[in-house]
Each structure stands twice: as C-alpha cells, then as structure tokens.
C-alpha atoms as a PDB file:
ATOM      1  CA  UNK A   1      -2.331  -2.755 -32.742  1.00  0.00           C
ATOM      2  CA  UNK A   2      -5.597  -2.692 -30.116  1.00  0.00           C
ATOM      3  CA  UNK A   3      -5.656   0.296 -27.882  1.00  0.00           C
ATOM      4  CA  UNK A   4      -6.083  -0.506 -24.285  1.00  0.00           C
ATOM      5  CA  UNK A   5      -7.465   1.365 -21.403  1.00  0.00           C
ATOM      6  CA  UNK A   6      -5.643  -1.121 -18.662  1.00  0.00           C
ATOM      7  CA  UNK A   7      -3.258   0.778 -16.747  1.00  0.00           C
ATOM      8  CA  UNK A   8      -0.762  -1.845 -16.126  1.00  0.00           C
ATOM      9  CA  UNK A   9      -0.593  -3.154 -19.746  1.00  0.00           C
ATOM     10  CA  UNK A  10       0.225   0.561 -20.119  1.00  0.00           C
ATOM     11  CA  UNK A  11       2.944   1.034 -17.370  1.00  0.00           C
ATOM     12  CA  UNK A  12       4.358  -1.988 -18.859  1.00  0.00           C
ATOM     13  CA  UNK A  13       4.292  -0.499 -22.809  1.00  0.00           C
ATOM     14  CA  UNK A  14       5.851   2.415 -21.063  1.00  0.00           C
ATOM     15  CA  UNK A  15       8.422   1.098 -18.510  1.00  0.00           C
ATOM     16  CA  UNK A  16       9.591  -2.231 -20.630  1.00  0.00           C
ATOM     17  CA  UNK A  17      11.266  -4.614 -19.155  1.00  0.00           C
ATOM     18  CA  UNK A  18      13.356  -2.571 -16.506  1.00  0.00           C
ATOM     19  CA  UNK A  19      13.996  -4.059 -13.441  1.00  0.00           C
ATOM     20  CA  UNK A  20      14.722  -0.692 -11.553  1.00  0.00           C
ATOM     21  CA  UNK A  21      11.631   0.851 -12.490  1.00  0.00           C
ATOM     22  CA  UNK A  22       9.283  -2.367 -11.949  1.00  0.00           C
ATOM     23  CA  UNK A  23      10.783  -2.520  -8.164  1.00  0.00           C
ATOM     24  CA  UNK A  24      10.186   1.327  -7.930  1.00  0.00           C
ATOM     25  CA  UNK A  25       6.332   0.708  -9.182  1.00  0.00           C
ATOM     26  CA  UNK A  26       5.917  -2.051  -6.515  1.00  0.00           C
ATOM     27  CA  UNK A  27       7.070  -0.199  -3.580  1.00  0.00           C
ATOM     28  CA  UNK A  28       5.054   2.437  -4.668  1.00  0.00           C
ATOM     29  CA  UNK A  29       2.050   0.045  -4.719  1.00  0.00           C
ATOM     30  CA  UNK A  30       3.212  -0.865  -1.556  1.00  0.00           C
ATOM     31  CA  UNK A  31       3.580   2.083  -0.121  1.00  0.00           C
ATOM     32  CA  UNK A  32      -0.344   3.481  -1.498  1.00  0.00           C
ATOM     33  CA  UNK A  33      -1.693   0.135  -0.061  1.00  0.00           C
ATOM     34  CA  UNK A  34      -0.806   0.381   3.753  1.00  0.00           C
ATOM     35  CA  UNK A  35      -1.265   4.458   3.779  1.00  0.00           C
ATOM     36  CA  UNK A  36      -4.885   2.668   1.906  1.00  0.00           C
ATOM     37  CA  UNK A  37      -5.177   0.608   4.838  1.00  0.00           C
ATOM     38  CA  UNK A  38      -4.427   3.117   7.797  1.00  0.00           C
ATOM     39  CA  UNK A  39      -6.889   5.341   6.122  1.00  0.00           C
ATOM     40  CA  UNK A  40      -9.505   2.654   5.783  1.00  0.00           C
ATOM     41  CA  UNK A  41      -9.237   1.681   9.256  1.00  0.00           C
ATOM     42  CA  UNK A  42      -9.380   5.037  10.602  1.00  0.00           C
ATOM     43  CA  UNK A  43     -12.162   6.153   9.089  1.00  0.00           C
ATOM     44  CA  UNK A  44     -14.137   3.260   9.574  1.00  0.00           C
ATOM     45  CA  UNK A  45     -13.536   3.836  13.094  1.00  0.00           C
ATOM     46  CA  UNK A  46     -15.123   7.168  13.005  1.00  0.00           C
ATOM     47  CA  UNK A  47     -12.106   8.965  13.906  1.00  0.00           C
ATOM     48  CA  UNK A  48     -10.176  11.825  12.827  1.00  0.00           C
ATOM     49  CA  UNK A  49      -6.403  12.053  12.349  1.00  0.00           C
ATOM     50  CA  UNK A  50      -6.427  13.785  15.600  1.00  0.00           C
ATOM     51  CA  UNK A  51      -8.310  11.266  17.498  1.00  0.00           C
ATOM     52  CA  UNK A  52      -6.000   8.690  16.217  1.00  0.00           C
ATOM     53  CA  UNK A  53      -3.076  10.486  16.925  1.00  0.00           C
ATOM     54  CA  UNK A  54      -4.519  11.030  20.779  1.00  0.00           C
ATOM     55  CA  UNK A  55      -4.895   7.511  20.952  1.00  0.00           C
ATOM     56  CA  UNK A  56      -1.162   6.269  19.735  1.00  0.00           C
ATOM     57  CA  UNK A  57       0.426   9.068  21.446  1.00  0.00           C
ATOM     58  CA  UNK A  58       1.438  11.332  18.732  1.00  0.00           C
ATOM     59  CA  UNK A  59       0.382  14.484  16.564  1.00  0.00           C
ATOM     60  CA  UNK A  60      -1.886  14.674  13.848  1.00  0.00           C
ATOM     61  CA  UNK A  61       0.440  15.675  10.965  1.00  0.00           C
ATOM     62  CA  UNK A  62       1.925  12.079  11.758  1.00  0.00           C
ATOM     63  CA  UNK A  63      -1.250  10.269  10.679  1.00  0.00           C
ATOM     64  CA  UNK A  64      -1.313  12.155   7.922  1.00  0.00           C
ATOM     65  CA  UNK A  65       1.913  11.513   6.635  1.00  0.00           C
ATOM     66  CA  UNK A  66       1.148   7.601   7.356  1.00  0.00           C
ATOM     67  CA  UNK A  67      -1.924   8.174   4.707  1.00  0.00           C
ATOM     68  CA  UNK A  68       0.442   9.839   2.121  1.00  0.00           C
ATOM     69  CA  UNK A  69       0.597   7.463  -0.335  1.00  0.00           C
ATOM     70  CA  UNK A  70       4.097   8.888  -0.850  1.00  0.00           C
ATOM     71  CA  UNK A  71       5.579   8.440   2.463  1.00  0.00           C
ATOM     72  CA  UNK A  72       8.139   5.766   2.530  1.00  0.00           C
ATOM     73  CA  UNK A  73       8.701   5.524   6.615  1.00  0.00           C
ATOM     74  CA  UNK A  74       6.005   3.378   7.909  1.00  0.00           C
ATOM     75  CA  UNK A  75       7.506   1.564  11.210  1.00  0.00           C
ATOM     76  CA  UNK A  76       6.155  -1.607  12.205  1.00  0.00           C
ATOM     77  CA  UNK A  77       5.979  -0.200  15.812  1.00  0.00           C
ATOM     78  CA  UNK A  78       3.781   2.782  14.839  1.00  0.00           C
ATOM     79  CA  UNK A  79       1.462   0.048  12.791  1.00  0.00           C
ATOM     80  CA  UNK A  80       1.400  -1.756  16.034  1.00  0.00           C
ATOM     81  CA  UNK A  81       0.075   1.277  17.786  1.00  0.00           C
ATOM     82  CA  UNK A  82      -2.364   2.034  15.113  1.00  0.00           C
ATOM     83  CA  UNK A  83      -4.154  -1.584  15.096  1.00  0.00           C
ATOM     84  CA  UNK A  84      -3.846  -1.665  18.875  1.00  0.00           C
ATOM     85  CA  UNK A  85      -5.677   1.693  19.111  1.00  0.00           C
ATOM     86  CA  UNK A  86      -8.425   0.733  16.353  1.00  0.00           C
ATOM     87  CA  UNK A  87      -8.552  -2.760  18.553  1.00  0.00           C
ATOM     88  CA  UNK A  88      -7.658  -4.612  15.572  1.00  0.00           C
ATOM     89  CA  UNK A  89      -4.189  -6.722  14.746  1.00  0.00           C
ATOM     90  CA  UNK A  90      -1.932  -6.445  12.440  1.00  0.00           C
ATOM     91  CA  UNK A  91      -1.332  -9.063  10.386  1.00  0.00           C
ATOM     92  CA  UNK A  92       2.177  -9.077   8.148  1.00  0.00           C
ATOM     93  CA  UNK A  93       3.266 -11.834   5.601  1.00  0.00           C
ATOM     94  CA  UNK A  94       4.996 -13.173   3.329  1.00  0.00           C
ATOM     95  CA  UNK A  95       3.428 -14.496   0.015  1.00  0.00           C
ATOM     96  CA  UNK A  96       5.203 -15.842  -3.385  1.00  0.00           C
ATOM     97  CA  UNK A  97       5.981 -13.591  -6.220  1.00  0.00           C
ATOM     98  CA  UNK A  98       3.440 -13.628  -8.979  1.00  0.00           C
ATOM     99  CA  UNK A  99       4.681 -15.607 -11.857  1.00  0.00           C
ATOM    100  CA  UNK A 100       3.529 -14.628 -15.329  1.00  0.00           C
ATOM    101  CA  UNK A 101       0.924 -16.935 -16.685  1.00  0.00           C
ATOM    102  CA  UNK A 102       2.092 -19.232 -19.621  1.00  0.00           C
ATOM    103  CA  UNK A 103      -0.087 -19.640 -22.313  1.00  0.00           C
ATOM    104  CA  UNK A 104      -2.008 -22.625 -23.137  1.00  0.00           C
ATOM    105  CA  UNK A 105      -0.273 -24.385 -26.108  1.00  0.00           C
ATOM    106  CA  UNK A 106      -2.722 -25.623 -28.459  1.00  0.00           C
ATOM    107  CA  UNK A 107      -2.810 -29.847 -28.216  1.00  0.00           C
END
C-alpha cells in the first residue's frame, strides 16, 4: 500500500467510518475556523486583544478565548460585536454537505 502524507486520508485510515468521531472532527474544524477568522480580522486591523476587547465592551482574556481554537462558546451576539467593531459584517450560512465524489466508470 502507498504511504500518504495527506492528513485527512490519514484521520480517515485512523477514525474509519465512525459517525461520532467524524461530527467531533467537524466541529472541531469549525470551531479552529471562526477562532481563524476573529484572529484574522483582528490582526489585520492592527489591534491587540485589548483594543478589541475596549471596543466590544469586554476584557481581553475574552478575545483570547474566542481565538482558542478549542473554545466551543462563540455567541452570535459577541460575533456581532466583533464585526461591528472591525466595521465589517458578519456573514452566516448555510451550504450543502459535501458528497463524496463517485468515480468515473470506465465507458
């Protein structure tokens, strides 16, 4: 068998087929991306967490949490605050499930 240096085919060797721990991995993901995005935003602001936090009302060790990829509690009303501070909106949607790609049968 090939090795393989992609991470997912590797989560997926790892994890099988388990339902449980393929909805744990995507709220993870989701989770990492929006801490991603607060972090992006911030910085590209030129502010600290402390500026930030001056500017939504609240303390600094909030912000960071809200950039720990682990942190499970982000409030739509305290992303609200964020993008209204950084003059930006925040945009939330809803988009289809991937669907595995089926292979090309020969003709």
């Amino acid at each position: 068998m090939a090795r393989t240096k992609n991470a997912l085919k590797i989560l997926e060797k790892v994890t099988g087929n388990n339902a449980a721990v393929k909805a744990g991995i995507a709220e993870a993901r989701i989770n990492l991306q929006v801490a991603q995005m607060i972090y992006d935003a911030r910085t590209t602001a030129g502010l600290s967490q402390r500026q930030l936090a001056d500017l939504v009302g609240s303390k600094q060790p909030v912000i960071a949490r809200l950039e720990d990829a682990d942190y499970e509690g982000h409030s739509l009303t305290m992303l609200q605050r964020i993008a209204a501070a950084l003059k930006q909106r925040l945009e939330v949607r809803f988009v289809p499930q991937r669907r595995t790609a089926k292979r090309l049968q020969p003709a």
